[in-house]
C-alpha atoms as a PDB file:
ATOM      1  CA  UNK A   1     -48.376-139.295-111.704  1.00  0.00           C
ATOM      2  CA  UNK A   2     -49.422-139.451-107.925  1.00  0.00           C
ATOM      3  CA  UNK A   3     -50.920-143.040-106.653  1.00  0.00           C
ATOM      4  CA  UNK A   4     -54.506-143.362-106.167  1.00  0.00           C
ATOM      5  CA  UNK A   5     -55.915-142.347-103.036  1.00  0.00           C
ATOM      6  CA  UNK A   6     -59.842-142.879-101.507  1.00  0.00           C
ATOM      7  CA  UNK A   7     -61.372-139.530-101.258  1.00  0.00           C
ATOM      8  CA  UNK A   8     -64.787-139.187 -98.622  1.00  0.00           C
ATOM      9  CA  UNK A   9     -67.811-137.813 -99.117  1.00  0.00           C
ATOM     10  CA  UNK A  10     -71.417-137.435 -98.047  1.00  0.00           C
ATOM     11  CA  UNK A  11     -74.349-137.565-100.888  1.00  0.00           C
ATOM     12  CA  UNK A  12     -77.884-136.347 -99.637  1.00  0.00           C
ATOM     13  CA  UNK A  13     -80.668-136.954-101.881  1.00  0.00           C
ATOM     14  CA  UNK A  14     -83.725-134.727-101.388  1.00  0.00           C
ATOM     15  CA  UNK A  15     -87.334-135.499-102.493  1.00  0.00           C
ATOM     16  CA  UNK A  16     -90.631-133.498-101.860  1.00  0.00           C
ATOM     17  CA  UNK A  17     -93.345-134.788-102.331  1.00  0.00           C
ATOM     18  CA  UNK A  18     -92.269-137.452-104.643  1.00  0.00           C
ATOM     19  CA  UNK A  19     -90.327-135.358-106.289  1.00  0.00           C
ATOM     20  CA  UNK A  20     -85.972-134.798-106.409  1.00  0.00           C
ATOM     21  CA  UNK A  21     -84.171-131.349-106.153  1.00  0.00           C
ATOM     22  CA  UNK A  22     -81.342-131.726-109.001  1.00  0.00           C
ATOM     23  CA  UNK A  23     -79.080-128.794-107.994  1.00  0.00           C
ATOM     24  CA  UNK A  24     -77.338-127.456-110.947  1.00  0.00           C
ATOM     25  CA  UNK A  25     -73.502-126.745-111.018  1.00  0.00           C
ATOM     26  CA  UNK A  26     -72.057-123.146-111.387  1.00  0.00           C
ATOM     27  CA  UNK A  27     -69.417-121.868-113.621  1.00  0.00           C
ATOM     28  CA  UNK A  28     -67.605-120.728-110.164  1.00  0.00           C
ATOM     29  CA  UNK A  29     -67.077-124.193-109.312  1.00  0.00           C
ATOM     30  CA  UNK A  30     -63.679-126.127-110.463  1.00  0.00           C
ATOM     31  CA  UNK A  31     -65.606-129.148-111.905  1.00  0.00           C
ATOM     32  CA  UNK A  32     -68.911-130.996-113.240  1.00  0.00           C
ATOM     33  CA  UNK A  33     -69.967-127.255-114.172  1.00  0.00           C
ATOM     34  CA  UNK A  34     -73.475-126.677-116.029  1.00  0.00           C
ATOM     35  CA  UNK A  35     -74.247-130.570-114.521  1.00  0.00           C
ATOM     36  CA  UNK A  36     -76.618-131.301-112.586  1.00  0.00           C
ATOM     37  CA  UNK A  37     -76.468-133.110-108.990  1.00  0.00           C
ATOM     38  CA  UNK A  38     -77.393-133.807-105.403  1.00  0.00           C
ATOM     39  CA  UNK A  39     -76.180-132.418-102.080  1.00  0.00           C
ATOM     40  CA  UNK A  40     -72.621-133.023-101.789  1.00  0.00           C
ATOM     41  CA  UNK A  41     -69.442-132.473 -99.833  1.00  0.00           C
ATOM     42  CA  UNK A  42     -65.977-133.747 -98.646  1.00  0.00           C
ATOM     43  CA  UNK A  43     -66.235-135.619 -95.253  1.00  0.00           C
ATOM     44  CA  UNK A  44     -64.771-133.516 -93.015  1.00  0.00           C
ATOM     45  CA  UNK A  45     -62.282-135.236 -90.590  1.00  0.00           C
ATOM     46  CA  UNK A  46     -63.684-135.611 -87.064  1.00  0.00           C
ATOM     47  CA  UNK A  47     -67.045-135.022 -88.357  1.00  0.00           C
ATOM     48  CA  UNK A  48     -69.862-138.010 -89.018  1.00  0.00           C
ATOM     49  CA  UNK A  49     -71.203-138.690 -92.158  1.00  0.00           C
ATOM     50  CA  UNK A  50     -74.903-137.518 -90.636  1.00  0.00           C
ATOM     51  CA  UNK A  51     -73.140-134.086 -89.019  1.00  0.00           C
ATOM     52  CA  UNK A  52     -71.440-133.440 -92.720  1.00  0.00           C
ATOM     53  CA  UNK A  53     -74.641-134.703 -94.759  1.00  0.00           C
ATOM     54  CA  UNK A  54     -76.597-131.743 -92.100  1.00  0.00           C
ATOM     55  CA  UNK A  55     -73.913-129.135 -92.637  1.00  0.00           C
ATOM     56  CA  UNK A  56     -74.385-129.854 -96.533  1.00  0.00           C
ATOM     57  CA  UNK A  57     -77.830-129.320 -96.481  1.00  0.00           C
ATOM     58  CA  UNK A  58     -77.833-126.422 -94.843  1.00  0.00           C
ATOM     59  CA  UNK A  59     -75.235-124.670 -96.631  1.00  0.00           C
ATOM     60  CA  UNK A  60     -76.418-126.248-100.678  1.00  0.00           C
ATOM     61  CA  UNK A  61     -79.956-125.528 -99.705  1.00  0.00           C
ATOM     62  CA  UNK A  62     -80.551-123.675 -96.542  1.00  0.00           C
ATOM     63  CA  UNK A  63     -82.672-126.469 -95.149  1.00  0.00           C
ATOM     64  CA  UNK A  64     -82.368-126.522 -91.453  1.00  0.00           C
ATOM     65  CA  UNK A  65     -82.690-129.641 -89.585  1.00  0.00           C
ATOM     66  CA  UNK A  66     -86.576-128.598 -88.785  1.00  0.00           C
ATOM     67  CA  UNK A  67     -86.963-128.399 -92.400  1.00  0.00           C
ATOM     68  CA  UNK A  68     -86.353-132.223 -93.164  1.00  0.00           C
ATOM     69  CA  UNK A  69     -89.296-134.672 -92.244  1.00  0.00           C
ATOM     70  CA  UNK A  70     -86.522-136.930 -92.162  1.00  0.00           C
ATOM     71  CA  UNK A  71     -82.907-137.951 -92.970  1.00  0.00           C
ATOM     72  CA  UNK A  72     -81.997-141.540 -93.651  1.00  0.00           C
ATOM     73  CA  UNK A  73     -78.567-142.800 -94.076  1.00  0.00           C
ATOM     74  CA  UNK A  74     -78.175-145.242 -97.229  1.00  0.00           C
ATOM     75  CA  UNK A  75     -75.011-146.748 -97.549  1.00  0.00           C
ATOM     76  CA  UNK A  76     -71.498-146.363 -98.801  1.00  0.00           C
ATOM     77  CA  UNK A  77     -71.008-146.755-102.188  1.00  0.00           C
ATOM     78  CA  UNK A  78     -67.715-146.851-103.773  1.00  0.00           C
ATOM     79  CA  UNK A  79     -67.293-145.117-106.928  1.00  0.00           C
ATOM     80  CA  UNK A  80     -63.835-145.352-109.241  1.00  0.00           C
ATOM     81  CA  UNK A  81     -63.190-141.999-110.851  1.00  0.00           C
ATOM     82  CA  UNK A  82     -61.423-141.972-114.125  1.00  0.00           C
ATOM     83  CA  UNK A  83     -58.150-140.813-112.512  1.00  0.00           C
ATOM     84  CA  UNK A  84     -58.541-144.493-110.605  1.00  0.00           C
ATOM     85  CA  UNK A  85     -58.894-142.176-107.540  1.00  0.00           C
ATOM     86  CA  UNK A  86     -61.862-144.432-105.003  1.00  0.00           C
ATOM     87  CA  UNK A  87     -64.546-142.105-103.816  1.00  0.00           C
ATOM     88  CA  UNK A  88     -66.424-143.709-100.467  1.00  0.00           C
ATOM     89  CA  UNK A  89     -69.870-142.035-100.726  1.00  0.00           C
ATOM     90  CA  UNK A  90     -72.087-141.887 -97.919  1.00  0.00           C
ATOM     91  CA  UNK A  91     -75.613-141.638 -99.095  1.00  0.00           C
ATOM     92  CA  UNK A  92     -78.740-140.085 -97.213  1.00  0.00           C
ATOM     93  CA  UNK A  93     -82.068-139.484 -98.507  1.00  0.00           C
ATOM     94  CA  UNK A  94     -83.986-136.256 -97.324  1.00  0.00           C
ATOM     95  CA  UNK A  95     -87.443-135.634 -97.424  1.00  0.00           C
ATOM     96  CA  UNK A  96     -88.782-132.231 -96.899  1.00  0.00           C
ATOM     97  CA  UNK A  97     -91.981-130.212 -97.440  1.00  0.00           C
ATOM     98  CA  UNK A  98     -90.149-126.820 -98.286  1.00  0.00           C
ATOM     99  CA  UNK A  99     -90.588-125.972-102.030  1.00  0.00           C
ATOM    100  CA  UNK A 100     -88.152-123.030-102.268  1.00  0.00           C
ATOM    101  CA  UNK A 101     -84.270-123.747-101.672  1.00  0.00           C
ATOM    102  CA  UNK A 102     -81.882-120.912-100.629  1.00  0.00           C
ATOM    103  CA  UNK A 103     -78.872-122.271-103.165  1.00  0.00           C
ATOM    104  CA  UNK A 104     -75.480-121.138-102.146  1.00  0.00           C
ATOM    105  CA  UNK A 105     -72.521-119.826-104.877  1.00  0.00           C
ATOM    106  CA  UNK A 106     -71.861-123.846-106.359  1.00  0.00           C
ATOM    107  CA  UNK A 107     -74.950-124.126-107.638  1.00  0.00           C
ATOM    108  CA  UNK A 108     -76.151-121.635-110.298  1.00  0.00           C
ATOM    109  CA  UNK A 109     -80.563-122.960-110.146  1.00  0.00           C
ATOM    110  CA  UNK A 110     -82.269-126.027-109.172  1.00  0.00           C
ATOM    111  CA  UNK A 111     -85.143-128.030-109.978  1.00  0.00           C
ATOM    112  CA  UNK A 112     -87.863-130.511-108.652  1.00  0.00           C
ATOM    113  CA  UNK A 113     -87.644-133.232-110.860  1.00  0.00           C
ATOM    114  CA  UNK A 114     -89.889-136.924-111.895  1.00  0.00           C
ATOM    115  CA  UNK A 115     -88.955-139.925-112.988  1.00  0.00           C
ATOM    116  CA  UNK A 116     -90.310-138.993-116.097  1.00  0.00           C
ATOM    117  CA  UNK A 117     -88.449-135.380-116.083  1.00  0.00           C
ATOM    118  CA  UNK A 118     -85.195-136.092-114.597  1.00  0.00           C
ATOM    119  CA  UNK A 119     -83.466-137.367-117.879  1.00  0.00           C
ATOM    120  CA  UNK A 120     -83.793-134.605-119.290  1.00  0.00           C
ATOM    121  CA  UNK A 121     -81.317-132.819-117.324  1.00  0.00           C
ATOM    122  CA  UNK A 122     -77.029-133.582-118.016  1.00  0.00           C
ATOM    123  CA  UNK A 123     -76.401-134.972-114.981  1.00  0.00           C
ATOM    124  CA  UNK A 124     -72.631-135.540-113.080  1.00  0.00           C
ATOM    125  CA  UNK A 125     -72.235-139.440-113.974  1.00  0.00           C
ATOM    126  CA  UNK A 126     -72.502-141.114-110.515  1.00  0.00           C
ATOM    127  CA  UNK A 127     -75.921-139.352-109.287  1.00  0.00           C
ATOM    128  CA  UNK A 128     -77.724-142.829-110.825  1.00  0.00           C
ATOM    129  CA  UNK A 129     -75.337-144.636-108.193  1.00  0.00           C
ATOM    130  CA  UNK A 130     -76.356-142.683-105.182  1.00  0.00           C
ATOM    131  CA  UNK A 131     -80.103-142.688-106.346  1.00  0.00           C
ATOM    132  CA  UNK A 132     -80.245-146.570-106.960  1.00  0.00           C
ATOM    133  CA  UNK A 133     -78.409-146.564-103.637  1.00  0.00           C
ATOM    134  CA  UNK A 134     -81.242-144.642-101.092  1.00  0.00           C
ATOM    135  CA  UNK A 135     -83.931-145.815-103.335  1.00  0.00           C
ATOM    136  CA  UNK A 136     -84.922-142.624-104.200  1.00  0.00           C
ATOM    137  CA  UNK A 137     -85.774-143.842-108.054  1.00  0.00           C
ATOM    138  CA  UNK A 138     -88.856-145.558-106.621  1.00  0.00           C
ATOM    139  CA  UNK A 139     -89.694-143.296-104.530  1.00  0.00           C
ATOM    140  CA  UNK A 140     -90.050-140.770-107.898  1.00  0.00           C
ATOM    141  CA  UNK A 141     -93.748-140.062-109.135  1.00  0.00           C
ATOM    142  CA  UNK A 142     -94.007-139.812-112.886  1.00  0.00           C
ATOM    143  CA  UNK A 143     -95.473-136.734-113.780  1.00  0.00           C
ATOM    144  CA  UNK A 144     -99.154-136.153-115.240  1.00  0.00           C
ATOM    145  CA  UNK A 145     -98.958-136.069-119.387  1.00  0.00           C
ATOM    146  CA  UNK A 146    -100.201-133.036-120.786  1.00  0.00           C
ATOM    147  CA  UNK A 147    -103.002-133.369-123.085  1.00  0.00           C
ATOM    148  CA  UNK A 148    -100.908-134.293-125.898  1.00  0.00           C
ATOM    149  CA  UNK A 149     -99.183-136.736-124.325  1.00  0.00           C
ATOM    150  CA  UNK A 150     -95.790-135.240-124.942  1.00  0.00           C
ATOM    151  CA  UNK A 151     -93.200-135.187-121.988  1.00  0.00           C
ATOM    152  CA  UNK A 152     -93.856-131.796-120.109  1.00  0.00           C
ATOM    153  CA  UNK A 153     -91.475-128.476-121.050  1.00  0.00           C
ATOM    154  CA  UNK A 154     -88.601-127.952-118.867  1.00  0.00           C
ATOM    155  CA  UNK A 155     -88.209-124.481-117.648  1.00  0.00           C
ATOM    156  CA  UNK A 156     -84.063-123.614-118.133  1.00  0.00           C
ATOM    157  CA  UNK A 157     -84.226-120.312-116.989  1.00  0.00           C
END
């Protein structure tokens, strides 16, 4: 078995009016298919963690940089995959005020998600990490109850 080795990546969180895009996993991807995520992508060498977290964003969502109110940098949070590989993930939180997302071929449908909503989609296991780590769980609105007070449907199609 190869050693270990640390692996870089950005992590961009983006919220809209206090709510998160979850960006679902396609089956043309090689892993974490059918989960469900934030912006992500392999630090490219020679490139900052802002450039890559842009270039991500752009190409996961099609959010220019004149779409994004703003763009703050969290920090690095290392994450221990189960093949003991270390993962250095550069966080960012986005917030925008564009509703619709132009999702490239990894992702297969996204959603704006609550606090009170976002459990109820399978996500990858280290999106709580990333979240905790830009804050973006407080920054969550719950959403209104219905009149029954049951937990609003979720739209899967």
């Amino acid at each position: 078995m190869p050693p270990p080795h640390t692996k870089n990546i950005v992590a961009v969180v983006l919220q809209r009016r206090g709510r998160t895009a979850l960006l679902r996993r396609s089956d043309a991807v090689s892993h974490d298919n059918g989960l469900w995520h934030c912006v992500t992508g392999f630090l490219e060498p020679g490139v900052s963690p802002l450039e890559q977290a842009l270039a991500e964003v752009l190409e996961e969502t099609g959010l220019r940089v004149a779409d994004l109110v703003s763009l703050d940098e969290g920090p690095v949070v290392e994450l221990v995959d189960a093949g003991a590989n270390t993962w250095q993930v550069h966080t960012f939180r986005g917030e925008t005020l564009v509703k619709r997302l132009a999702i490239n071929w990894e992702h297969d449908a996204y959603r704006w998600v609550t606090r009170r909503t976002a459990p109820g989609f399978r996500q990858v296991s280290w999106l709580k990490d990333v979240m905790d780590a830009v804050g973006a769980h407080e920054r969550l609105q719950p959403a209104p109850a219905s009149r029954s007070g049951a937990m609003p449907e979720v739209d899967w199609s």
